[in-house]
N, C-alpha and C. Protein backbone atom coordinates (compact mmCIF):
# COMPACT_ATOMS: atom_id res chain seq x y z
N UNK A 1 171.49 41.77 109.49
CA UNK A 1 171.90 43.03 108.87
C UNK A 1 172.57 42.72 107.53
N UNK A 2 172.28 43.42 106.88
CA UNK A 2 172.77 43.33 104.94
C UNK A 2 173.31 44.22 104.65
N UNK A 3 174.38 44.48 104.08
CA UNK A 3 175.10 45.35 103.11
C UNK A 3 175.10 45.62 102.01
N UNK A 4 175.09 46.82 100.96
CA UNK A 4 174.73 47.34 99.78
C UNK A 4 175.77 48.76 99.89
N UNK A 5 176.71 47.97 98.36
CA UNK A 5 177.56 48.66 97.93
C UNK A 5 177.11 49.28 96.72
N UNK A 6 177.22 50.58 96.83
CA UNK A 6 176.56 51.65 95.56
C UNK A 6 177.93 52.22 95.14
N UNK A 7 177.95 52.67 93.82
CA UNK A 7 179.11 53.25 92.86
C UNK A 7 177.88 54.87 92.64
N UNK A 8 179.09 55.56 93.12
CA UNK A 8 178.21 57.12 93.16
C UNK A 8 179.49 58.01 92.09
N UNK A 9 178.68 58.94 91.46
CA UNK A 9 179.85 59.65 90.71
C UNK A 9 179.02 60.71 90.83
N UNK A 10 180.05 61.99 90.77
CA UNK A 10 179.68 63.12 90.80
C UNK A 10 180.53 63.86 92.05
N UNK A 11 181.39 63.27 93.27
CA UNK A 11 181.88 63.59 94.25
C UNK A 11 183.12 64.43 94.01
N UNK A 12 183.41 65.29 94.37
CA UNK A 12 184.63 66.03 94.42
C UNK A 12 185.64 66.21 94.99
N UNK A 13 184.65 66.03 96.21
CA UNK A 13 185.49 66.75 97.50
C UNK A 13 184.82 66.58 98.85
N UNK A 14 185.53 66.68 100.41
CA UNK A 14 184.79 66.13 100.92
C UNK A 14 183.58 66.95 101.54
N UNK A 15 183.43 68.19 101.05
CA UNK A 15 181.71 67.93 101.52
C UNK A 15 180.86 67.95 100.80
N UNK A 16 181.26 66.85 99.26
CA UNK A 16 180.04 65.69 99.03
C UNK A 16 179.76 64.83 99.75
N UNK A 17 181.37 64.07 100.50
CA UNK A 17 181.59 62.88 100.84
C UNK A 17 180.10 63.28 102.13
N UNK A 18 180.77 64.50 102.80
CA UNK A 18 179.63 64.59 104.08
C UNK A 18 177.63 65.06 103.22
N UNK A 19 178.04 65.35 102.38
CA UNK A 19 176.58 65.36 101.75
C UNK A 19 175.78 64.02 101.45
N UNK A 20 176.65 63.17 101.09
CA UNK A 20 175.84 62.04 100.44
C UNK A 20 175.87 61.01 101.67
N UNK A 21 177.09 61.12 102.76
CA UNK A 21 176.93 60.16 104.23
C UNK A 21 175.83 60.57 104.64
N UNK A 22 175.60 62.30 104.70
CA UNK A 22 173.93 62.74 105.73
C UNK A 22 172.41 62.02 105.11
N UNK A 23 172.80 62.63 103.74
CA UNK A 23 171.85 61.34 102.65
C UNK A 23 171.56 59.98 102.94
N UNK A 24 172.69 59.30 103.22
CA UNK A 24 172.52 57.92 103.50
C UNK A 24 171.66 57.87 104.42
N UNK A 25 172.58 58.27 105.62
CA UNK A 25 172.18 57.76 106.83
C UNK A 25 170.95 58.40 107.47
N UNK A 26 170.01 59.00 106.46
CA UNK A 26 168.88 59.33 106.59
C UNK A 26 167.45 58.61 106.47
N UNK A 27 168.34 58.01 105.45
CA UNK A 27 167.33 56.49 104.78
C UNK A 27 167.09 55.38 105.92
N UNK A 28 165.39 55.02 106.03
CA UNK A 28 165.24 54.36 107.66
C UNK A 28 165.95 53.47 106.66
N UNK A 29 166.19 52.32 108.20
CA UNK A 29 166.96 51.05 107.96
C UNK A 29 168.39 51.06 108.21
N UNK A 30 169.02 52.28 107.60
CA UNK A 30 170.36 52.12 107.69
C UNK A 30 170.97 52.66 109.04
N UNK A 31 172.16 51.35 109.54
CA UNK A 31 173.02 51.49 110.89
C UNK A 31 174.08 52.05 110.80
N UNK A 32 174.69 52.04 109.80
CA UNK A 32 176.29 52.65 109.07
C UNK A 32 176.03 52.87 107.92
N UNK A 33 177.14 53.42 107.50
CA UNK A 33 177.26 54.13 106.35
C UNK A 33 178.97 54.72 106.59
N UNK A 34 179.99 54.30 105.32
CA UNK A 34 180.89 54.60 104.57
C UNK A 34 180.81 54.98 103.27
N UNK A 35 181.42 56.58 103.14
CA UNK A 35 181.67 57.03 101.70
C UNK A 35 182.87 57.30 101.68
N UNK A 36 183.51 56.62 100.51
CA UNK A 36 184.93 56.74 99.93
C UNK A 36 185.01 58.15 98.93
N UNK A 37 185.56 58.76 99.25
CA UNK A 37 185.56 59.85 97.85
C UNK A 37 186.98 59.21 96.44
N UNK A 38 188.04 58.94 96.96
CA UNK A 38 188.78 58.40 96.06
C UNK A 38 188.50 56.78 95.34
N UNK A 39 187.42 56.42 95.62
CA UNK A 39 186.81 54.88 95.10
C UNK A 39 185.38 55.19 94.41
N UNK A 40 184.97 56.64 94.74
CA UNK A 40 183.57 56.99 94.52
C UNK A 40 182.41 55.68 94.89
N UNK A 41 182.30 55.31 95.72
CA UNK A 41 181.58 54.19 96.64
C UNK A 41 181.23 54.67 97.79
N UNK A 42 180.15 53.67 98.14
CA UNK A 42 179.52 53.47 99.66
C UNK A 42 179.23 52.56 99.86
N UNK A 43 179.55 52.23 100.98
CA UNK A 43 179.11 50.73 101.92
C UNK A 43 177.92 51.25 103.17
N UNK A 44 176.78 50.35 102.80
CA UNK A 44 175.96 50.91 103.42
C UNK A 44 175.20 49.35 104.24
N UNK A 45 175.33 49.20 105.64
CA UNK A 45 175.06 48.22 106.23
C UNK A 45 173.74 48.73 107.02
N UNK A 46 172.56 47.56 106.89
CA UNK A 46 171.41 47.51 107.52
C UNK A 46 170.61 47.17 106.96
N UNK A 47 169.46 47.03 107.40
CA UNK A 47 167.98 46.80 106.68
C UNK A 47 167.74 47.49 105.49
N UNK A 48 167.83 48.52 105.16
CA UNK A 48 167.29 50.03 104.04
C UNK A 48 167.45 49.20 102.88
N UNK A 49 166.35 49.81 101.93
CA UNK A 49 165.86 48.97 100.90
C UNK A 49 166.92 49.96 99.60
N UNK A 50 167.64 49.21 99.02
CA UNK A 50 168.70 49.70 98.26
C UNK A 50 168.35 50.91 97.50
N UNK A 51 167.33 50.65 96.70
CA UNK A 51 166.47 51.78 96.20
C UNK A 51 166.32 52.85 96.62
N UNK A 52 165.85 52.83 97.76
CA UNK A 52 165.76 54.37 98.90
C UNK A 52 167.06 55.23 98.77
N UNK A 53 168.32 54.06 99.24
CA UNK A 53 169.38 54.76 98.88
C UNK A 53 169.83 55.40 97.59
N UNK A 54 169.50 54.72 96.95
CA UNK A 54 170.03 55.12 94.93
C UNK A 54 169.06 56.43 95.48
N UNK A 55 167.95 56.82 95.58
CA UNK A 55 166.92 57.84 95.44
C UNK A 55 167.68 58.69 96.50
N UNK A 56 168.12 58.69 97.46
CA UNK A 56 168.61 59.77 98.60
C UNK A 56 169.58 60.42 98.20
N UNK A 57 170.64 59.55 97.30
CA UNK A 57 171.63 60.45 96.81
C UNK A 57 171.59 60.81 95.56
N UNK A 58 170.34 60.31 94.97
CA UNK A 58 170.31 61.34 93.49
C UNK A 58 169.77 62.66 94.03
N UNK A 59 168.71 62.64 95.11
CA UNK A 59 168.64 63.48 95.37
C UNK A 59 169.32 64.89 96.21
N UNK A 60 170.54 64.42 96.49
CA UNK A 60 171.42 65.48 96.26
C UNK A 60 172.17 65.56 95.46
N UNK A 61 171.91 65.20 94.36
CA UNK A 61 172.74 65.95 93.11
C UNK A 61 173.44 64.95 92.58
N UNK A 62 173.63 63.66 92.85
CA UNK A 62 174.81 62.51 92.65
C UNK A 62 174.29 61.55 92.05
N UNK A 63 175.40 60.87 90.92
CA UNK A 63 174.63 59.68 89.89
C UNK A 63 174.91 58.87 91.29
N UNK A 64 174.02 57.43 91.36
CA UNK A 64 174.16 56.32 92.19
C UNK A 64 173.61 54.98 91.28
N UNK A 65 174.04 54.15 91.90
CA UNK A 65 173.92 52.74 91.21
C UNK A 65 174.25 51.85 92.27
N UNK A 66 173.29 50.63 92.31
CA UNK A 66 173.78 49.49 93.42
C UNK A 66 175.18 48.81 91.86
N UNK A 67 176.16 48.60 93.26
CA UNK A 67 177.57 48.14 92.64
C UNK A 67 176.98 46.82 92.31
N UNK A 68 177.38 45.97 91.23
CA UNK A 68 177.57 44.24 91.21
C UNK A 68 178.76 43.60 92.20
């Protein structure tokens, strides 16, 4: 299992936080999923190909980026 930390902006409040977790954890591959709203981050542990993720939460409305 692998982990991929993304820097998301655009969050406000928490039901982005629950918008962009349902996002995640929609993407096959992924087992967990943490969204910080005061770090604007996610820790996202499992197989899921990082990409999918950047794409799941732009597609609700949110900049995303895999973190360095």
């Amino acid at each position: 299992m692998s982990e991929v930390q993304l820097k998301i902006t655009g969050m406000t409040c928490g039901h982005c936080v629950a918008a962009v977790t349902k996002a995640i954890r929609a993407v096959p591959g992924v087992q967990d999923a943490q969204v910080d709203l005061a770090s604007g981050s996610a820790r996202v542990q499992g197989s899921a190909d990082a990409q999918a993720l950047v794409s799941a939460v732009q597609d609700e409305g949110y900049s995303a980026q895999v973190a360095a």
